[in-house]
Each structure stands twice: as structure tokens, then as C-alpha cells.
N, C-alpha and C. Protein backbone atom coordinates (compact mmCIF):
# COMPACT_ATOMS: atom_id res chain seq x y z
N UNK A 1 244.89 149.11 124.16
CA UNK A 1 244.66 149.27 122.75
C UNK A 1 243.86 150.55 122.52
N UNK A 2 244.33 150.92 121.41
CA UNK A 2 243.45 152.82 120.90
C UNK A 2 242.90 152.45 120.07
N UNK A 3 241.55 153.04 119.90
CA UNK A 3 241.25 152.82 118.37
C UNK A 3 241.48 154.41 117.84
N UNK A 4 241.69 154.52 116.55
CA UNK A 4 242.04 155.27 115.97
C UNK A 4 241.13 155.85 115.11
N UNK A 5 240.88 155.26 114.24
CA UNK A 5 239.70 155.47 113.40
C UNK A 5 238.67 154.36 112.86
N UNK A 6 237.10 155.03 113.36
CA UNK A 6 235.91 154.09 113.07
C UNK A 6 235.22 154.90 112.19
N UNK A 7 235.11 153.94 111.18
CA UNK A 7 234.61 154.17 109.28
C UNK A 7 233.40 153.67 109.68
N UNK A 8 232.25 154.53 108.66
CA UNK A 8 231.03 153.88 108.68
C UNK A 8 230.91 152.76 106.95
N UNK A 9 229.76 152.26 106.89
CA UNK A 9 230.18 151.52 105.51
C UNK A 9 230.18 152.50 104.80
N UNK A 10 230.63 152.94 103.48
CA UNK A 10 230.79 153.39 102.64
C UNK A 10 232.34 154.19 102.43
N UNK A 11 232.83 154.43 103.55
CA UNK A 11 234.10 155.03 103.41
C UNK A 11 235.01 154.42 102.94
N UNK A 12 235.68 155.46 102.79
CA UNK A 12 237.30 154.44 102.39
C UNK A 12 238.21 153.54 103.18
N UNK A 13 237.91 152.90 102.71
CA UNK A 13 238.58 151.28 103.78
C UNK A 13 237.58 150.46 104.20
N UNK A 14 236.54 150.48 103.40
CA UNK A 14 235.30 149.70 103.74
C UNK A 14 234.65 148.81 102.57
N UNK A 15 234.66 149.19 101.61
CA UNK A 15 234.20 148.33 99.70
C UNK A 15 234.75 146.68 100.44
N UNK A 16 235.72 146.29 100.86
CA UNK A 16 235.46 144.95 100.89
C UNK A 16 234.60 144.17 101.62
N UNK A 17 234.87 145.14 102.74
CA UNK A 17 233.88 144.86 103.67
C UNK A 17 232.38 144.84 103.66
N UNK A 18 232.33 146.13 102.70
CA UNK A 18 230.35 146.55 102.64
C UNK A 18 230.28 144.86 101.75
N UNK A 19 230.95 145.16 100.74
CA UNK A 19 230.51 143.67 99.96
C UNK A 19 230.17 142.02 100.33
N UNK A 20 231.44 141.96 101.63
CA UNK A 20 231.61 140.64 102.65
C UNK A 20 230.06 140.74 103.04
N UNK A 21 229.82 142.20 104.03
CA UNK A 21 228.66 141.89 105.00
C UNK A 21 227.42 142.38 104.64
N UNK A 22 227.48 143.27 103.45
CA UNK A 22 226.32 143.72 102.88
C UNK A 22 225.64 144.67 104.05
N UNK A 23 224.36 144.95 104.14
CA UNK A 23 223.87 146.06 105.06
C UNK A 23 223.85 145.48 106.61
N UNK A 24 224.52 144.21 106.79
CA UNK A 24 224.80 143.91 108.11
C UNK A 24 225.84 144.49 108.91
N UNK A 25 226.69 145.01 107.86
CA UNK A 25 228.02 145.91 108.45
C UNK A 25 227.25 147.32 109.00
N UNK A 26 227.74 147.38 110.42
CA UNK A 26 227.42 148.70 111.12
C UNK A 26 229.09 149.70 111.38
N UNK A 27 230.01 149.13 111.22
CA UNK A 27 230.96 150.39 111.45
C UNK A 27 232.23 149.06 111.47
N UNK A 28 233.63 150.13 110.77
CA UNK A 28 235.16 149.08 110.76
C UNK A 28 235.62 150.00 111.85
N UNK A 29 236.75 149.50 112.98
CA UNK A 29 237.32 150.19 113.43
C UNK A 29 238.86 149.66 113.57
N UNK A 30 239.74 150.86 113.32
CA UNK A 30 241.69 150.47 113.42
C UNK A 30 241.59 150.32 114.68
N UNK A 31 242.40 149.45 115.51
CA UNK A 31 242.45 149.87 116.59
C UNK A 31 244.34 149.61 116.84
N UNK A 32 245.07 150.19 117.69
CA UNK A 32 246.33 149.77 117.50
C UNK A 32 246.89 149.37 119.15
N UNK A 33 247.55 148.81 118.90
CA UNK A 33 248.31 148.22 120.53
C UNK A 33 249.26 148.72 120.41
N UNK A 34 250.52 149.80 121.33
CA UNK A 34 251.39 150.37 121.40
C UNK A 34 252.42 149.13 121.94
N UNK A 35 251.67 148.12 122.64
CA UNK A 35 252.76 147.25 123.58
C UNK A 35 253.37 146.28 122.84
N UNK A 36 252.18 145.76 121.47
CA UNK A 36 252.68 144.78 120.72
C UNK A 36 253.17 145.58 119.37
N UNK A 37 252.91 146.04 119.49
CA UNK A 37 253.32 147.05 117.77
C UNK A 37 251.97 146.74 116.55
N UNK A 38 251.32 146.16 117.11
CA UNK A 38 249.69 145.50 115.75
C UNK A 38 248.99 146.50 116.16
N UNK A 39 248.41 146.40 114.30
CA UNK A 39 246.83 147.08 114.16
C UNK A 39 245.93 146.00 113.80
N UNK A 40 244.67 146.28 114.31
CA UNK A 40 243.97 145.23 114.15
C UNK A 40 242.62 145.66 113.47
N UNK A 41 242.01 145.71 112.86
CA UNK A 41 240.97 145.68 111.87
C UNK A 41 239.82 144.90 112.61
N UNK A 42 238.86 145.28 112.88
CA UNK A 42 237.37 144.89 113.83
C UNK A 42 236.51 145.74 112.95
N UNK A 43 234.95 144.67 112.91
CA UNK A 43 233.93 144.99 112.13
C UNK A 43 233.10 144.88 113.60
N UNK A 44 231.84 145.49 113.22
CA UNK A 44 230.30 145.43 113.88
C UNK A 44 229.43 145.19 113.19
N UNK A 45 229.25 143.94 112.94
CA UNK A 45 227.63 143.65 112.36
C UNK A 45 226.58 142.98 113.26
N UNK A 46 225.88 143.24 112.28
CA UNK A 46 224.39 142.89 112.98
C UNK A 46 224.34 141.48 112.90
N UNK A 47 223.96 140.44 113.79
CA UNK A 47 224.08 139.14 114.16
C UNK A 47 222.23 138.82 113.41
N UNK A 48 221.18 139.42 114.47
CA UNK A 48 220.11 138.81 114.56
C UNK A 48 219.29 140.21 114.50
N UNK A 49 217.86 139.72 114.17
CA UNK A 49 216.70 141.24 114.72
C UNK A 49 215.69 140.80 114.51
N UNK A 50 215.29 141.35 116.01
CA UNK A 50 213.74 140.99 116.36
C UNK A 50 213.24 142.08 116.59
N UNK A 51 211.84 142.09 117.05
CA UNK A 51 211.18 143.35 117.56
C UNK A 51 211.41 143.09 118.67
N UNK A 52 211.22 144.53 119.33
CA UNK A 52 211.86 144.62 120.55
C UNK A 52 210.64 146.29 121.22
N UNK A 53 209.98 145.90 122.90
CA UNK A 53 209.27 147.18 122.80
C UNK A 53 210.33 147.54 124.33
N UNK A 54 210.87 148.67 124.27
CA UNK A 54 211.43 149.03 125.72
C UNK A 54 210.37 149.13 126.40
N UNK A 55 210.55 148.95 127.62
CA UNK A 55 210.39 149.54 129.33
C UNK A 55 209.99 150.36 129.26
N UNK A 56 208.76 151.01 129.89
CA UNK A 56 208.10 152.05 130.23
C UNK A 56 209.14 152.86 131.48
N UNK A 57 209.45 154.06 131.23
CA UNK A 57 210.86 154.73 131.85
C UNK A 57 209.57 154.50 133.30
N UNK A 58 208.55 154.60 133.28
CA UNK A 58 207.54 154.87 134.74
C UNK A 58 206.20 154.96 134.23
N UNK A 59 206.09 153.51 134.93
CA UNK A 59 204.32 152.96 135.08
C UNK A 59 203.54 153.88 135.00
N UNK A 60 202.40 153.52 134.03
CA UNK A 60 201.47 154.58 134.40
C UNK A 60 200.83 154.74 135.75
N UNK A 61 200.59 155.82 136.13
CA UNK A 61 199.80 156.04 137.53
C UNK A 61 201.40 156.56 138.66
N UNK A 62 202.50 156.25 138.19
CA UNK A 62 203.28 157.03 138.70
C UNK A 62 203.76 158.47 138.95
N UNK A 63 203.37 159.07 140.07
CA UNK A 63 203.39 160.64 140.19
C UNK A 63 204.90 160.78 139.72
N UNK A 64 205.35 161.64 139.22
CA UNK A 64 206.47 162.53 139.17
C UNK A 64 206.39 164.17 139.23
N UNK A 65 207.38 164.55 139.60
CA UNK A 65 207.53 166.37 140.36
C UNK A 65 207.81 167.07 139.09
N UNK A 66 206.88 168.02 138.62
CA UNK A 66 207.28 169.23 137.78
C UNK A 66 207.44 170.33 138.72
N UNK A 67 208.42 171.20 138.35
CA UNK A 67 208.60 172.42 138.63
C UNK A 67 207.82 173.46 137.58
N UNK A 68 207.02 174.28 138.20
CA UNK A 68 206.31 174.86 137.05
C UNK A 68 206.67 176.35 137.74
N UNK A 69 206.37 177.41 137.02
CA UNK A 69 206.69 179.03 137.82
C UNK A 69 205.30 179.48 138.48
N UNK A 70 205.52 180.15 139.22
CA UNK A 70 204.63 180.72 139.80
C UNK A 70 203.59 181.54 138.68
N UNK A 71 204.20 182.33 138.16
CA UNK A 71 203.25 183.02 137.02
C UNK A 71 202.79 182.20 135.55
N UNK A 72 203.33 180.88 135.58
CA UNK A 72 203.24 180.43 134.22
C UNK A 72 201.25 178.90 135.13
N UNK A 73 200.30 180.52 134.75
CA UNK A 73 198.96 180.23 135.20
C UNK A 73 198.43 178.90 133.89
N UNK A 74 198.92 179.29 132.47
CA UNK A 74 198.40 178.15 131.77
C UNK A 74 198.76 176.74 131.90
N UNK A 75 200.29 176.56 132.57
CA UNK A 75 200.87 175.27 132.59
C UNK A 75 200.24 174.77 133.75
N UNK A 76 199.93 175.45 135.00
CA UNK A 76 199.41 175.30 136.20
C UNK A 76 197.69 174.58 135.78
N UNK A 77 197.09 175.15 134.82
CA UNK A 77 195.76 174.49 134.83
C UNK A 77 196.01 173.52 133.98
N UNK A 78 196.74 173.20 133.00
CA UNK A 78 197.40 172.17 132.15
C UNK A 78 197.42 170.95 133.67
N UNK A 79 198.21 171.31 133.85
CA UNK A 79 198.33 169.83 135.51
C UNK A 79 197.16 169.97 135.89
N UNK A 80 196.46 170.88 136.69
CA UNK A 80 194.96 170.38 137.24
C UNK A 80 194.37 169.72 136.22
N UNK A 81 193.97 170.03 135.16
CA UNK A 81 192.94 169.47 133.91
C UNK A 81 193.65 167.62 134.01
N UNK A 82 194.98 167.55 133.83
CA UNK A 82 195.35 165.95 134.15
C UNK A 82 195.53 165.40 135.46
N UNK A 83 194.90 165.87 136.52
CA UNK A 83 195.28 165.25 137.61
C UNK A 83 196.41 165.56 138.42
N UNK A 84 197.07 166.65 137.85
CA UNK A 84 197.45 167.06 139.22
C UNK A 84 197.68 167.69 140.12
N UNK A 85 198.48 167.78 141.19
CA UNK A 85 198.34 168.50 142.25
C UNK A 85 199.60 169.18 142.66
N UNK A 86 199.67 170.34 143.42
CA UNK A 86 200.86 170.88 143.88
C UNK A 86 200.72 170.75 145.56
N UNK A 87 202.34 170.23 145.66
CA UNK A 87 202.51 169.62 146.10
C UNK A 87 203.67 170.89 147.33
N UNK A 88 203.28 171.04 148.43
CA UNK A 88 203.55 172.38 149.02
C UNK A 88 204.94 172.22 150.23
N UNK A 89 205.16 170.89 150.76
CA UNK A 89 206.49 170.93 150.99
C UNK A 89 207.24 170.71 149.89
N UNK A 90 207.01 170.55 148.78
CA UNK A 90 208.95 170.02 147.89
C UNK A 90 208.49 171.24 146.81
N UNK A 91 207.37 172.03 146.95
CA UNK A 91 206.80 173.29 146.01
C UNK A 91 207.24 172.45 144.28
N UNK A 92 206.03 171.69 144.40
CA UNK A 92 206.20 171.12 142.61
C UNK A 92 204.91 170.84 142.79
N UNK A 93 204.68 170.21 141.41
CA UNK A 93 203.53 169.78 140.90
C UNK A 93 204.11 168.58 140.60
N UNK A 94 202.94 167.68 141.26
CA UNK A 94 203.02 166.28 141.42
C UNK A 94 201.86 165.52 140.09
N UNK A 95 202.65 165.18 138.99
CA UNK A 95 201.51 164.80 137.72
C UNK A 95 201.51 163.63 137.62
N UNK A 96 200.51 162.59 137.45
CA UNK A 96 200.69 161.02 136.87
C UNK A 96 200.92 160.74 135.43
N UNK A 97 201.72 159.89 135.51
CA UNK A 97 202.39 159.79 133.98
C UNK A 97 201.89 159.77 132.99
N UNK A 98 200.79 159.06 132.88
CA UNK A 98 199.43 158.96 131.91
C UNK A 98 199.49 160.07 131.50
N UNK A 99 198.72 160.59 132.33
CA UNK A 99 198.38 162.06 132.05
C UNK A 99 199.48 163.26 131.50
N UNK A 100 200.64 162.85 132.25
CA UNK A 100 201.59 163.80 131.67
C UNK A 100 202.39 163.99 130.43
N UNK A 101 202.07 162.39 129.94
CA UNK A 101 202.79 162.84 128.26
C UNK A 101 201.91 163.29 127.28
N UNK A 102 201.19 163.82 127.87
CA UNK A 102 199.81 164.35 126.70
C UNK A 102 200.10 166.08 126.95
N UNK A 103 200.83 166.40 127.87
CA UNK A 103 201.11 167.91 128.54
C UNK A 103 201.86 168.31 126.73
């Protein structure tokens, strides 16, 4: 099956729909089957909503590797001032996460 074209609410081919689902409608899409010869008409709405906090991409206190340049001396004391260190076999600067989204 292809889809063909996905309408957001307000477009054309959507007024019955915005009205059915009101601001629960997130997008209509055509979709067509070449094998059976049908188009089929599919909505996306929103079911439920809660709060929700993601996953920290990496714990604080987790080192990760910046590459910084040799001449770029302000970014270099930027990492010492947060903790960190360069790191002389993989030639990076090794920063803890804490510290590094404040860079």
C-alpha cells in the first residue's frame, strides 16, 4: 500500500473530519493498494495525554569526548573551569555532563 497524500487538519479533505475529531485529529492520510484497486482514508488522533519527562540522553557524571582545536585557547579553559580534562591517547577533551551543558 502507498500513501499518497497526508493532509494536516485544516486542508482540503479534512472539515469533516476536523469537526468528527476536533483538535484530536493530528493528520488524514490516502493511502492506495495497487493489488486490490482501494483507497483507503486513515486518520491519526490523539487517544490519551499525560506528562511525560524523557531519559536523560547521559547521566550526570558521565564523561563524554569533545574535540576542541588546538588554538581555540577559550573553549580549552571553558572545559578546565567544568572539570575537564584532555585526554592524550584519543586527543579530546573528556567533559562530565553536568558540567557540559552549561558550555
Amino acid at each position: 500500500m502507498k500513501t499518497r497524500v497526508n493532509l494536516k487538519p485544516g486542508q482540503k479533505g479534512t472539515k469533516r473530519l476536523v469537526e468528527q475529531y476536533g483538535d484530536a485529529l493530528i493528520c488524514v492520510r490516502y493511502r492506495y493498494d495497487a493489488k486490490t484497486h482501494k483507497q483507503y482514508k486513515t486518520v491519526e488522533i490523539i487517544v490519551s495525554e499525560s506528562e511525560w519527562t524523557p531519559p536523560a540522553k547521559y547521566p550526570d557524571g558521565t564523561l563524554v569526548s569533545l574535540k576542541i582545536g588546538i588554538n581555540e585557547m577559550a573553549l580549552q579553559n571553558q572545559a578546565r573551569a567544568v572539570g575537564g580534562r584532555w585526554n592524550k591517547q584519543q586527543q579530546v577533551w573528556l567533559v562530565p555532563v553536568r558540567s557540559w551543558k552549561s558550555l
